[in-house]
Structure formats: C-alpha cells, structure tokens
N, C-alpha and C. Protein backbone atom coordinates (compact mmCIF):
# COMPACT_ATOMS: atom_id res chain seq x y z
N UNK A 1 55.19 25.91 0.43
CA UNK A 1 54.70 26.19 1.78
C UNK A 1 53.18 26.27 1.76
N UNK A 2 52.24 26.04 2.96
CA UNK A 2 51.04 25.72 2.98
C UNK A 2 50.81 26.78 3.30
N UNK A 3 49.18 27.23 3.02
CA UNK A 3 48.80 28.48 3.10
C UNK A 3 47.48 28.56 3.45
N UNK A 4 47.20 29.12 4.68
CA UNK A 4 45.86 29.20 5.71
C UNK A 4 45.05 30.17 5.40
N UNK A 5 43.92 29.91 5.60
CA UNK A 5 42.76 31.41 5.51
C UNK A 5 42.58 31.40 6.89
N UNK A 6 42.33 32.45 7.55
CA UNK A 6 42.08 32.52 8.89
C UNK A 6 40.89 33.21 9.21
N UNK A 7 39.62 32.92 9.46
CA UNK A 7 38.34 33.48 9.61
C UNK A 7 38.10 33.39 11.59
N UNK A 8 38.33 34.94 12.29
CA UNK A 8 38.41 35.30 13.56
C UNK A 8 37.37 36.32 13.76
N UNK A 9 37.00 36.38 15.42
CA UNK A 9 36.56 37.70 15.80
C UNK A 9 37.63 38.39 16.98
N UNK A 10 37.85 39.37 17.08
CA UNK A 10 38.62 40.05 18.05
C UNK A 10 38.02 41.23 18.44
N UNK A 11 38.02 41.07 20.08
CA UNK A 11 37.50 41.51 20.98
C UNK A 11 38.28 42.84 21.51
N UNK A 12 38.49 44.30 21.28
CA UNK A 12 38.96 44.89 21.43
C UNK A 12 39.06 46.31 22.15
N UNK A 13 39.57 46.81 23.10
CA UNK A 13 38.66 47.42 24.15
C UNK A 13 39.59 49.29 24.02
N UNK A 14 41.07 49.22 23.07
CA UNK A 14 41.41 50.51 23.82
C UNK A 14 42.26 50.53 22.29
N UNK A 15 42.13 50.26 21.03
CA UNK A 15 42.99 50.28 20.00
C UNK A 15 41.67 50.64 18.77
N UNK A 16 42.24 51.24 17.79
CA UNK A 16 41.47 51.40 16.78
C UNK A 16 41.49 50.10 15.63
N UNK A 17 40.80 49.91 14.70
CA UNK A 17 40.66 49.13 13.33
C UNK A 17 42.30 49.61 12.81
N UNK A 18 42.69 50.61 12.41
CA UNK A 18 43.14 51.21 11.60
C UNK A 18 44.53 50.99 12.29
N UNK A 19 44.88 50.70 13.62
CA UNK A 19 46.34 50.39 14.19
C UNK A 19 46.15 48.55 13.61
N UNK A 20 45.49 48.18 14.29
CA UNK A 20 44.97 46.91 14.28
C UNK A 20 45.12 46.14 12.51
N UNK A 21 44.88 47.19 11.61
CA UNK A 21 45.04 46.85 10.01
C UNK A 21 46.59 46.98 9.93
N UNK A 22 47.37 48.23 10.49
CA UNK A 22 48.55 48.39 9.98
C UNK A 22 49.65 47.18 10.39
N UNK A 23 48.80 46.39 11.62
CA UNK A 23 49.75 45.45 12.57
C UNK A 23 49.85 44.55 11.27
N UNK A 24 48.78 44.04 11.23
CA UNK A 24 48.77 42.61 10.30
C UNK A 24 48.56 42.84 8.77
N UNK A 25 48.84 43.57 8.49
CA UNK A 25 49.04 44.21 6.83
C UNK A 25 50.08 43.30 6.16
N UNK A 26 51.38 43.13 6.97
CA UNK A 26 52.56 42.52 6.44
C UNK A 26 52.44 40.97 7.00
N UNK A 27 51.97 40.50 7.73
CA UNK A 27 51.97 38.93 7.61
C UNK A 27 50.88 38.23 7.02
N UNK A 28 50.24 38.86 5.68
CA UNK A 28 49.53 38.26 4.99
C UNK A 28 48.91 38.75 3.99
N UNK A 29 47.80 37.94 3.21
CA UNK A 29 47.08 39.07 1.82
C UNK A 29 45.67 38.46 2.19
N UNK A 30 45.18 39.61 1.38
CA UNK A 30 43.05 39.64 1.03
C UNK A 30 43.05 40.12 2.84
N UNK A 31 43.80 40.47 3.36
CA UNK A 31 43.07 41.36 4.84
C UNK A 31 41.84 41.98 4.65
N UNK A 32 40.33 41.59 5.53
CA UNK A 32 39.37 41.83 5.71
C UNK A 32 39.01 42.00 7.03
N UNK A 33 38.77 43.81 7.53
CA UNK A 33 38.14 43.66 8.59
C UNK A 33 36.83 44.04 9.09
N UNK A 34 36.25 43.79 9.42
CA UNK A 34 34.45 43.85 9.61
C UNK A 34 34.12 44.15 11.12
N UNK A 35 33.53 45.41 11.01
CA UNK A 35 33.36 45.95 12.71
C UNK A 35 31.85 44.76 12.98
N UNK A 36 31.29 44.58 14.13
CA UNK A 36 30.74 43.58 14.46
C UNK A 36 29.81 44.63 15.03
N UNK A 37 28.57 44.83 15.12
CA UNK A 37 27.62 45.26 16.02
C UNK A 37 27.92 44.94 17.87
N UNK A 38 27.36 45.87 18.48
CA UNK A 38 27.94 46.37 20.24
C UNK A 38 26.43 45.36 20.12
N UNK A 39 27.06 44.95 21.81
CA UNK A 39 25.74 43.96 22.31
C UNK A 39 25.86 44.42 23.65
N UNK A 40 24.64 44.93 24.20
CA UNK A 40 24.58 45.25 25.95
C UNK A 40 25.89 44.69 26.74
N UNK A 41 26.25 44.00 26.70
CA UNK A 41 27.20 43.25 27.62
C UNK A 41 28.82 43.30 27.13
N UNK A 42 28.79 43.79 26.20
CA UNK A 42 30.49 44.03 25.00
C UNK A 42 30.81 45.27 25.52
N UNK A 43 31.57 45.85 26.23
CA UNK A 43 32.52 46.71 26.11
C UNK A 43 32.99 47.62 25.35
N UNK A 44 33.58 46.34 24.46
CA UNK A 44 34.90 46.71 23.68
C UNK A 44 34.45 46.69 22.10
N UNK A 45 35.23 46.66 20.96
CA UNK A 45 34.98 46.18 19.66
C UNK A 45 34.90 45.22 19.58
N UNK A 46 34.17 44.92 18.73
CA UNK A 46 34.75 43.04 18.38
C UNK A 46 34.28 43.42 16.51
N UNK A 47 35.51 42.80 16.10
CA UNK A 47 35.79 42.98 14.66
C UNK A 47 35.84 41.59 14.03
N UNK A 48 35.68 41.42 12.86
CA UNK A 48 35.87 40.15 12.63
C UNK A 48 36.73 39.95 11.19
N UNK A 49 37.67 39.22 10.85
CA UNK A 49 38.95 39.76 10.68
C UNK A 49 39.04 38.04 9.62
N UNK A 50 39.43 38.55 8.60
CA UNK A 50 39.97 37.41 7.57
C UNK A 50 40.64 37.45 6.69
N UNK A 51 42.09 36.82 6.46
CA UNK A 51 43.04 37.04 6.25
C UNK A 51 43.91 35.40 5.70
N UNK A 52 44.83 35.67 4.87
CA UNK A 52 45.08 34.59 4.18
C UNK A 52 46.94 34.60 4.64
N UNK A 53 47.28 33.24 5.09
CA UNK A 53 48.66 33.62 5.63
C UNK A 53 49.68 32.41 5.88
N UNK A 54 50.83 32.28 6.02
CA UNK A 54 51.58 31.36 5.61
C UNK A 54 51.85 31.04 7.19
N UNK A 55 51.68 31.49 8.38
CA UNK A 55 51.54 31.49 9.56
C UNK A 55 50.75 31.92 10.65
N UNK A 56 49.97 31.12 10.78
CA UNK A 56 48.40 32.19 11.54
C UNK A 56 49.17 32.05 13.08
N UNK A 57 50.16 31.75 13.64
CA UNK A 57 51.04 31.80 14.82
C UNK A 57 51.08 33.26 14.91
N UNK A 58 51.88 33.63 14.09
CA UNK A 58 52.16 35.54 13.97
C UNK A 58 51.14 36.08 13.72
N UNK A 59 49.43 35.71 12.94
CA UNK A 59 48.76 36.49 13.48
C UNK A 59 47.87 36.35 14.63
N UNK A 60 48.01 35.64 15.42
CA UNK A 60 47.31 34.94 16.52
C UNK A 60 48.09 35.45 17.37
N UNK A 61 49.67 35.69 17.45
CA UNK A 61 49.83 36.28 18.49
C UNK A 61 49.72 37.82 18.65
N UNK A 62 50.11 38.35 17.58
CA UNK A 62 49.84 39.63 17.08
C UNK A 62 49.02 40.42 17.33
N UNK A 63 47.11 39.47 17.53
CA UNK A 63 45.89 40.06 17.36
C UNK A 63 45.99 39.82 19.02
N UNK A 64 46.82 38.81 19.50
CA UNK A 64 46.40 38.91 21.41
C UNK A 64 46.86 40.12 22.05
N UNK A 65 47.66 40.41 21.52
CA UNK A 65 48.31 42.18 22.40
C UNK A 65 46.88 43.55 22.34
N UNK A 66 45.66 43.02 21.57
CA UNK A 66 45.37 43.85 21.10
C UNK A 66 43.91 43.35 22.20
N UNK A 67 43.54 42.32 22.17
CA UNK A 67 42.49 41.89 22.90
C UNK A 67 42.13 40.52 22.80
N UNK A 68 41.03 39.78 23.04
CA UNK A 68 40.44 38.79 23.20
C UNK A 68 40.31 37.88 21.56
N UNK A 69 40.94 36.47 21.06
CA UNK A 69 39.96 36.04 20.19
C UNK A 69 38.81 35.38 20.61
N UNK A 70 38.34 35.23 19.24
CA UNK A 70 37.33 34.51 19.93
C UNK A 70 36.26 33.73 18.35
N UNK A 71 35.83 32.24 18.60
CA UNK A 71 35.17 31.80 16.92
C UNK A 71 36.34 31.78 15.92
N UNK A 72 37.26 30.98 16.35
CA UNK A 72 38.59 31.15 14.79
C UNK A 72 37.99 29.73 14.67
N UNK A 73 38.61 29.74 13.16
CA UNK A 73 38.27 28.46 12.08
C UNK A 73 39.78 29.46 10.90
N UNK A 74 40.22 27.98 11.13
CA UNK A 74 41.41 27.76 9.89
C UNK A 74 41.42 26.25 9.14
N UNK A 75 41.30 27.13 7.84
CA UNK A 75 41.20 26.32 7.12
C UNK A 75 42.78 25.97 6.15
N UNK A 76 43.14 24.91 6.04
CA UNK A 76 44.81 24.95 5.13
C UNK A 76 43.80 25.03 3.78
N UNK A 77 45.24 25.58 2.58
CA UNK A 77 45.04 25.60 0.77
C UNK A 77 46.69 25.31 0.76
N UNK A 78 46.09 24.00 -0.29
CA UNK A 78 47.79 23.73 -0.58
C UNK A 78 48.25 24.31 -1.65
C-alpha cells in the first residue's frame, strides 16, 4: 500500500491542539503539530500539521470538522 506525507495548515477557531492531536493520532505516524503565529485578520488558530498516512481522505476529513484547510501538498512514498 502507498504511503503519503501530508504537509497542511488548519485554521481553527473553538478546539484545542491537544483534541485536534488525539483525533489524528490513530490514522497515521511522525504526527507534527506547529502552532502558526496570529495575524490581525485570523481569528482562530492556524496550526500547521504533518503527518505520514496510508489515507490522507480520513485525515482531510477529520481535520474539516475542526476548521478550515488551507496550503496542503501531498506528496506519495512507495
């Protein structure tokens, strides 16, 4: 089976890092999440999130319940 790195930012307005880690803990390995600096106009968090996974579907939909993506790049490793 083929196996994706998934390099994202997510935009997040009412959830912590730490719910947000426990979601996607189990659909993948090397989970990295990186809080992003607030910009006048951001709201919310925006984290930026990289993760290695045999289906970036489940984490793509996973990370939408939570808020906005936004800048993904997937790369396949065979």
């Amino acid at each position: 089976m083929h196996k994706y790195f998934l390099e994202f930012v997510l935009s997040m307005h009412s959830f912590s890092e730490e719910t947000l880690k426990n979601s996607l803990i189990e659909f993948g390995e090397g989970l990295e999440i990186f809080p992003l600096p607030q910009d006048a106009e951001n709201k919310g968090k925006d984290f930026k999130i990289h993760i290695s996974t045999e289906d970036p579907t489940i984490i793509f939909d996973t990370c939408a319940q939570f808020g906005r993506l936004k800048s993904i790049k997937i790369e396949e490793k065979h």
